[in-house]
PDB file of N, CA and C in Angstrom:
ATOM      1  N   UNK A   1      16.741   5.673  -3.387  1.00  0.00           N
ATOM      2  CA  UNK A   1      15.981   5.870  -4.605  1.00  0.00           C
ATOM      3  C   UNK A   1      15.341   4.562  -5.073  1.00  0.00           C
ATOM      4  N   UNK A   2      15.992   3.600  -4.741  1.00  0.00           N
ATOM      5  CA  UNK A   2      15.465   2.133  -5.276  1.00  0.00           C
ATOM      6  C   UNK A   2      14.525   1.912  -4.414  1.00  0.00           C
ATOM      7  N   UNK A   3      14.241   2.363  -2.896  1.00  0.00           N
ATOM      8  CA  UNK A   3      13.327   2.157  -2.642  1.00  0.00           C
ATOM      9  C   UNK A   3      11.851   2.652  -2.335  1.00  0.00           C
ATOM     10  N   UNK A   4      12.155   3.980  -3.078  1.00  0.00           N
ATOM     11  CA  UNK A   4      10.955   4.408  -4.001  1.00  0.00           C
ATOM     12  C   UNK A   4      10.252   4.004  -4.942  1.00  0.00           C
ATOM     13  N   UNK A   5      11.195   3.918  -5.780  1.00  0.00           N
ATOM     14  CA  UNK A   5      11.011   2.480  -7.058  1.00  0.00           C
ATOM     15  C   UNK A   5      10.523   1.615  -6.781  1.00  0.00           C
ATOM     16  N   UNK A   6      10.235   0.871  -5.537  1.00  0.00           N
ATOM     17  CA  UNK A   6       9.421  -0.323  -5.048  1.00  0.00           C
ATOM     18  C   UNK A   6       8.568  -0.009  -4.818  1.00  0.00           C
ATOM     19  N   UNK A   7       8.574   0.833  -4.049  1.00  0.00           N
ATOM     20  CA  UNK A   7       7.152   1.310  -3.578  1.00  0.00           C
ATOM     21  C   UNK A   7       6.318   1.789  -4.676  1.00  0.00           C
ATOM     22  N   UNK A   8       6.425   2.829  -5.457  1.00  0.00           N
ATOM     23  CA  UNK A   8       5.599   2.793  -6.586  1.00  0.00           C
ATOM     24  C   UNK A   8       5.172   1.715  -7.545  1.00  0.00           C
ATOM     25  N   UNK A   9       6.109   0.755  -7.727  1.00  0.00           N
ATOM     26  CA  UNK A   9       6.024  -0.162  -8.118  1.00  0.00           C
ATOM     27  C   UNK A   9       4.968  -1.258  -7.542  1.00  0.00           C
ATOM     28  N   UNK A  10       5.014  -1.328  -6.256  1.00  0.00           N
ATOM     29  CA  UNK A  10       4.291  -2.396  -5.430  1.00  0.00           C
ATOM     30  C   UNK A  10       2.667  -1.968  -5.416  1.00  0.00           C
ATOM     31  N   UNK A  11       2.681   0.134  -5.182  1.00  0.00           N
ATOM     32  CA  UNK A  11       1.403   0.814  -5.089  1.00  0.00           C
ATOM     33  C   UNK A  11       0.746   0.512  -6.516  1.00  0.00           C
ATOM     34  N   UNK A  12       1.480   0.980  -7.435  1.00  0.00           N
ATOM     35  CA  UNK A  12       0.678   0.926  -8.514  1.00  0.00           C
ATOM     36  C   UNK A  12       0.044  -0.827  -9.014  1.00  0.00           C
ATOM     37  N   UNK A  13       0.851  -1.748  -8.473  1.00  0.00           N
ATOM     38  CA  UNK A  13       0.582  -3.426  -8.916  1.00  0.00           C
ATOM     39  C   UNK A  13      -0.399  -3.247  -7.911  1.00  0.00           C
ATOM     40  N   UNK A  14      -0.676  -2.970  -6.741  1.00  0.00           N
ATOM     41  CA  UNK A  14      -1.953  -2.878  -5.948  1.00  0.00           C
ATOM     42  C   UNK A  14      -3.788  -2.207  -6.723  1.00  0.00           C
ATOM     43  N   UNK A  15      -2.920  -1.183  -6.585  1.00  0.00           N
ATOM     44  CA  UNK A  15      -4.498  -0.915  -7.334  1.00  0.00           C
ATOM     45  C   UNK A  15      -4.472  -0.347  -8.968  1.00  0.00           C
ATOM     46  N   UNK A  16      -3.755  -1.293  -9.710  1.00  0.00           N
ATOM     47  CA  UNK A  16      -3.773  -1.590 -11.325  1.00  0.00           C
ATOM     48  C   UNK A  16      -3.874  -1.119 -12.287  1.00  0.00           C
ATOM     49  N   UNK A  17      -3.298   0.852 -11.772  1.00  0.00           N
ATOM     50  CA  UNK A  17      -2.810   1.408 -12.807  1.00  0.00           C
ATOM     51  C   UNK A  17      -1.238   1.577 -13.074  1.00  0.00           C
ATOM     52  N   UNK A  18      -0.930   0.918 -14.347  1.00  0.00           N
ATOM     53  CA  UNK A  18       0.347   1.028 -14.440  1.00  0.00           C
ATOM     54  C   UNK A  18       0.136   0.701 -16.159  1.00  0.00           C
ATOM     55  N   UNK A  19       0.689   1.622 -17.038  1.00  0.00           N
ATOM     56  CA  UNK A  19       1.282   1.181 -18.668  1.00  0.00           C
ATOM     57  C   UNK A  19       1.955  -0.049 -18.871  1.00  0.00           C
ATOM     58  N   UNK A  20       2.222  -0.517 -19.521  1.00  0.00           N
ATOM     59  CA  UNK A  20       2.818  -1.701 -19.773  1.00  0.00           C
ATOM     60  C   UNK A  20       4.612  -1.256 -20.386  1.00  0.00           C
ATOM     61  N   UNK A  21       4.651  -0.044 -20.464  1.00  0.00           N
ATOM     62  CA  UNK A  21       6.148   0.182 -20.913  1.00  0.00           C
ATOM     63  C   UNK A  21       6.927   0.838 -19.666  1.00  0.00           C
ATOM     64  N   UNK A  22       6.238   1.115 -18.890  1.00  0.00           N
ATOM     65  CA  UNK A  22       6.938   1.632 -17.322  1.00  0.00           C
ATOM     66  C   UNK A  22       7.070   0.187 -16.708  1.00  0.00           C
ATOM     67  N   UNK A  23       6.046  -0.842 -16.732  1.00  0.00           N
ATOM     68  CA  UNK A  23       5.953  -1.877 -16.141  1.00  0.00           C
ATOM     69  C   UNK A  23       7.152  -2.136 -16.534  1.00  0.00           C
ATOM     70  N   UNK A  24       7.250  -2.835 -17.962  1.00  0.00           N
ATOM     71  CA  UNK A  24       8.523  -3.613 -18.313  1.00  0.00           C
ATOM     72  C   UNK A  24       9.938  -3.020 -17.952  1.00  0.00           C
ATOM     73  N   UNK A  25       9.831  -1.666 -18.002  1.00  0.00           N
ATOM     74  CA  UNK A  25      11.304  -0.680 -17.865  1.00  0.00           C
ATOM     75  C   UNK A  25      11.709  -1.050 -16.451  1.00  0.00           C
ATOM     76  N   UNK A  26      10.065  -0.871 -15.324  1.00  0.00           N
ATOM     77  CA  UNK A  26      10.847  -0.870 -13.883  1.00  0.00           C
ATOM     78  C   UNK A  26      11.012  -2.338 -13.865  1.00  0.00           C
ATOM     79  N   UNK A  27      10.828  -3.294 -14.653  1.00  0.00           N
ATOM     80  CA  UNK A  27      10.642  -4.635 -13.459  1.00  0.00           C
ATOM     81  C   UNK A  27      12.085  -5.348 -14.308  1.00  0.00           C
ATOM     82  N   UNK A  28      12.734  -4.019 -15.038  1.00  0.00           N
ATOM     83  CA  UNK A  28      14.113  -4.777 -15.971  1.00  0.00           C
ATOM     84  C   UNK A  28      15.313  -4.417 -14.746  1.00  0.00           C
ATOM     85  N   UNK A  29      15.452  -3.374 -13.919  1.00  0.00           N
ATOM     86  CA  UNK A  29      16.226  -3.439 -13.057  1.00  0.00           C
ATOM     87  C   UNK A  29      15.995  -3.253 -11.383  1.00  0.00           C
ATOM     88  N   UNK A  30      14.659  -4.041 -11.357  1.00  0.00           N
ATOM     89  CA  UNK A  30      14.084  -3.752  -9.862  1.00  0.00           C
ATOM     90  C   UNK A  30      15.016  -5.136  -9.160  1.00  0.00           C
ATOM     91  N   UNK A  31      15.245  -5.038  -8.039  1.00  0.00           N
ATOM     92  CA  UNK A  31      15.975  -5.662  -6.911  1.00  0.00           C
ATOM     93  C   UNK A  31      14.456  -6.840  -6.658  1.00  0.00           C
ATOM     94  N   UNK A  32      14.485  -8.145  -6.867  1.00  0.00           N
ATOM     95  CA  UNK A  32      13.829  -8.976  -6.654  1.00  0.00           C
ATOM     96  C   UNK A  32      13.484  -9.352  -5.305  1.00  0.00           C
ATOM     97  N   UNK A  33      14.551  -9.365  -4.477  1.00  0.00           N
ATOM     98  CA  UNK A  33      14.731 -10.113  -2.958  1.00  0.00           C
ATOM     99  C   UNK A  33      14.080  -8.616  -2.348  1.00  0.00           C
ATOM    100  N   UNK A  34      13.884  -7.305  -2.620  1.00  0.00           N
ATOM    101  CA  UNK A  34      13.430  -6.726  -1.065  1.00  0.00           C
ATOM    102  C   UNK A  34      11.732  -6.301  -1.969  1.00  0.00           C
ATOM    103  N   UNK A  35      11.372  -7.143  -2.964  1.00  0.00           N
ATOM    104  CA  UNK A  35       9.790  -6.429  -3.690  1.00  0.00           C
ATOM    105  C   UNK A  35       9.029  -7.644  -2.912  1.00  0.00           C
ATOM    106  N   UNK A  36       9.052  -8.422  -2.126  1.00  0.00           N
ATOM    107  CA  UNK A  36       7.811  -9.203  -1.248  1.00  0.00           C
ATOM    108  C   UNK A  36       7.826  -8.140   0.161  1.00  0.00           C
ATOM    109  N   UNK A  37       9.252  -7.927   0.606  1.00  0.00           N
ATOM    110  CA  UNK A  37       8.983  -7.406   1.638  1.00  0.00           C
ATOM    111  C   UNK A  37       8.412  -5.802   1.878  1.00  0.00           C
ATOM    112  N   UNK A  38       8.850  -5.237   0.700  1.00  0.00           N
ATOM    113  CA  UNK A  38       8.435  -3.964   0.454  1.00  0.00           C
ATOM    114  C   UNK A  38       6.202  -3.952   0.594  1.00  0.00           C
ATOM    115  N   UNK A  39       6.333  -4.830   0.026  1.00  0.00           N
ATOM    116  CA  UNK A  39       4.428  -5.244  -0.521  1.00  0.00           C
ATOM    117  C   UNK A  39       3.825  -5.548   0.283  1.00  0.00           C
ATOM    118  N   UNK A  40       4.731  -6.588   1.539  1.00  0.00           N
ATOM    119  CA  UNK A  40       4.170  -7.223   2.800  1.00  0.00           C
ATOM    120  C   UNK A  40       3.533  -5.649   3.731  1.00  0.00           C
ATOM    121  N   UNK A  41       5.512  -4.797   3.404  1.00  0.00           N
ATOM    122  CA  UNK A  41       5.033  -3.368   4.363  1.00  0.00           C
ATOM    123  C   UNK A  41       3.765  -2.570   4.075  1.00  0.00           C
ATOM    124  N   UNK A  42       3.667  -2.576   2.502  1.00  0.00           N
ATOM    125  CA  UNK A  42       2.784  -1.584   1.853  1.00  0.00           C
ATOM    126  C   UNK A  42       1.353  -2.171   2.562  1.00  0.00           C
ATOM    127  N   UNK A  43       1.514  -3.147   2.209  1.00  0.00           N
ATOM    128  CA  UNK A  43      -0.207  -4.181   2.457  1.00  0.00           C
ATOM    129  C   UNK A  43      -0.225  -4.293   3.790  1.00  0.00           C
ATOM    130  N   UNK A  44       0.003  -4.320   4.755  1.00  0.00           N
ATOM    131  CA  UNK A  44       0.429  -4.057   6.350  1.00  0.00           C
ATOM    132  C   UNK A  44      -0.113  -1.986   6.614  1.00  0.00           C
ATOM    133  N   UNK A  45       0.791  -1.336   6.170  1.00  0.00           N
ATOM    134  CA  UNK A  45       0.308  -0.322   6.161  1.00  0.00           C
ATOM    135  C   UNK A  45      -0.802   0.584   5.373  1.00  0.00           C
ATOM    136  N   UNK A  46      -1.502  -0.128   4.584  1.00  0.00           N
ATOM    137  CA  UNK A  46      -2.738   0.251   3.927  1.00  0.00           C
ATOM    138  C   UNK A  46      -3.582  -0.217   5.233  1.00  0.00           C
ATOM    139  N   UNK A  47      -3.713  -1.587   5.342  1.00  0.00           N
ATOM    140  CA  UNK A  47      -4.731  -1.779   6.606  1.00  0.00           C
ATOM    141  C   UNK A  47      -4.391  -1.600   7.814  1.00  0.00           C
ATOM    142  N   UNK A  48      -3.365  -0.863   7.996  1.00  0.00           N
ATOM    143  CA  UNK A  48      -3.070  -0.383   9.177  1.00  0.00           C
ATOM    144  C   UNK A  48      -4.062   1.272   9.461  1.00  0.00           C
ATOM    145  N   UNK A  49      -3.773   1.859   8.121  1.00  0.00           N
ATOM    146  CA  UNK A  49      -4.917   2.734   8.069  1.00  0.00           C
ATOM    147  C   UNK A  49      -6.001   2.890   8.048  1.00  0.00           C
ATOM    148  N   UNK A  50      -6.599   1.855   7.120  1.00  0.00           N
ATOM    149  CA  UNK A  50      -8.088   1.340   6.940  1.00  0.00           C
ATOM    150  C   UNK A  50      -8.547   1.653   8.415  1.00  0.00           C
ATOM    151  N   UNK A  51      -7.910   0.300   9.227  1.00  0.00           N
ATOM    152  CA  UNK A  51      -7.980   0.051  10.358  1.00  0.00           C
ATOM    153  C   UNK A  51      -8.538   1.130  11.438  1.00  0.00           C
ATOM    154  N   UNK A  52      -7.231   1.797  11.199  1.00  0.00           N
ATOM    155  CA  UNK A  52      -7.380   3.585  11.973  1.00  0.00           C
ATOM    156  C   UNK A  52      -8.295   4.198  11.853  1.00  0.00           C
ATOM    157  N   UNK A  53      -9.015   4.387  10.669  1.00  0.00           N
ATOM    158  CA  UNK A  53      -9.768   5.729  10.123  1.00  0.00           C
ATOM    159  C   UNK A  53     -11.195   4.659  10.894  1.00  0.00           C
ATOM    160  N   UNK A  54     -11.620   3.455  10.374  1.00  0.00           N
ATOM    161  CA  UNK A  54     -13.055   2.878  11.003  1.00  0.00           C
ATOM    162  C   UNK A  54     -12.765   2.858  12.382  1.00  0.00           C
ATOM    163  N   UNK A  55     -11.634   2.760  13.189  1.00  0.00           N
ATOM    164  CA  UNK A  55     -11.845   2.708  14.696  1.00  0.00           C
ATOM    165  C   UNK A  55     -11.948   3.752  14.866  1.00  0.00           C
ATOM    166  N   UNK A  56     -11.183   5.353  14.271  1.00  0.00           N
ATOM    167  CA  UNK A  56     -11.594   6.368  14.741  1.00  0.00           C
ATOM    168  C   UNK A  56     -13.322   6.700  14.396  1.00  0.00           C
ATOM    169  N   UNK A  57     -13.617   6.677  13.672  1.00  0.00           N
ATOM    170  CA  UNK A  57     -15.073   6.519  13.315  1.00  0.00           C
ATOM    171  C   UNK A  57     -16.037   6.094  14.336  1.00  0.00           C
ATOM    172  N   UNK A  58     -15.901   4.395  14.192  1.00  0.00           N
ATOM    173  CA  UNK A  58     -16.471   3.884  15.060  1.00  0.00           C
ATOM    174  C   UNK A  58     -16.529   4.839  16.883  1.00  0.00           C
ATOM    175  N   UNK A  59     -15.817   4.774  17.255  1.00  0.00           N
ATOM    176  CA  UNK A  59     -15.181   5.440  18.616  1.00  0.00           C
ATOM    177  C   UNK A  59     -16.243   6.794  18.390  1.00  0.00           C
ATOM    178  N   UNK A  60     -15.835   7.307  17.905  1.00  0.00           N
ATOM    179  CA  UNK A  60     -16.429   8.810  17.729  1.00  0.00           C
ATOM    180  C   UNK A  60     -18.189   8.760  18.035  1.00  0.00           C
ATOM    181  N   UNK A  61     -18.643   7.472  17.183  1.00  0.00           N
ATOM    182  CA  UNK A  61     -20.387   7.778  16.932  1.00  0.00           C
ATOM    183  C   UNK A  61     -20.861   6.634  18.206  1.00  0.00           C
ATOM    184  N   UNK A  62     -19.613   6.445  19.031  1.00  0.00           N
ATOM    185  CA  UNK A  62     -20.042   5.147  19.850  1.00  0.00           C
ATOM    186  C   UNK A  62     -20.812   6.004  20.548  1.00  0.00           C
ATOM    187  N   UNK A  63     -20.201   7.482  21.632  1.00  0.00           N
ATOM    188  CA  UNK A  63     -21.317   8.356  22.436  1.00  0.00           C
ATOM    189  C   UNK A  63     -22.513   8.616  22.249  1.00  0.00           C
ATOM    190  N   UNK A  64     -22.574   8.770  20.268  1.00  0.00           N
ATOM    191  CA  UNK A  64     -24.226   9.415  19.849  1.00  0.00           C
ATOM    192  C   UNK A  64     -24.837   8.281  19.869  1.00  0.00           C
ATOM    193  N   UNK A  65     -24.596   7.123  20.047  1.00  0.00           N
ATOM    194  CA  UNK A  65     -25.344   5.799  20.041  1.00  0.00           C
ATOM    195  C   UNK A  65     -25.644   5.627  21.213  1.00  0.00           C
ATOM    196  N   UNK A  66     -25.323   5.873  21.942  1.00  0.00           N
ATOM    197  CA  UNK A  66     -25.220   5.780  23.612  1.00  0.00           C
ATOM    198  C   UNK A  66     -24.825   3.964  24.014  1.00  0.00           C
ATOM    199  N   UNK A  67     -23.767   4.143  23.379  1.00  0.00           N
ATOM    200  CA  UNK A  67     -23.153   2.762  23.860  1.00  0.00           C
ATOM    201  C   UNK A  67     -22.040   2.818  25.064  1.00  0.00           C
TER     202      UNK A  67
END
């Protein structure tokens, strides 16, 4: 469960919706030592997708280009 709590925590500090009274509530008993590594994963697996979706893209329109 706590490490759900990070993760929402880490998603929402990413793209900067979060209240300021959830903020303060979660960050009064969040586990300090695993919220870099949790953020490293999150931010690792956002552009791990990014990544995915433009290579599948790319790949796909490479034939209609005739490359």
């Amino acid at each position: 469960m706590q490490f759900l709590t990070l993760v929402r925590i880490v998603l929402s500090s990413f793209f900067g919706v979060r209240k300021r009274a959830s903020h303060e509530a979660d960050f009064a008993n969040v586990n300090f030592v695993l919220l870099p590594f949790v953020a490293v994963l999150l931010a690792f697996c956002i552009g791990a997708a990014i990544f995915g979706v433009v290579h599948l893209v790319a790949h796909a329109t490479a034939t209609v280009q005739g490359f």
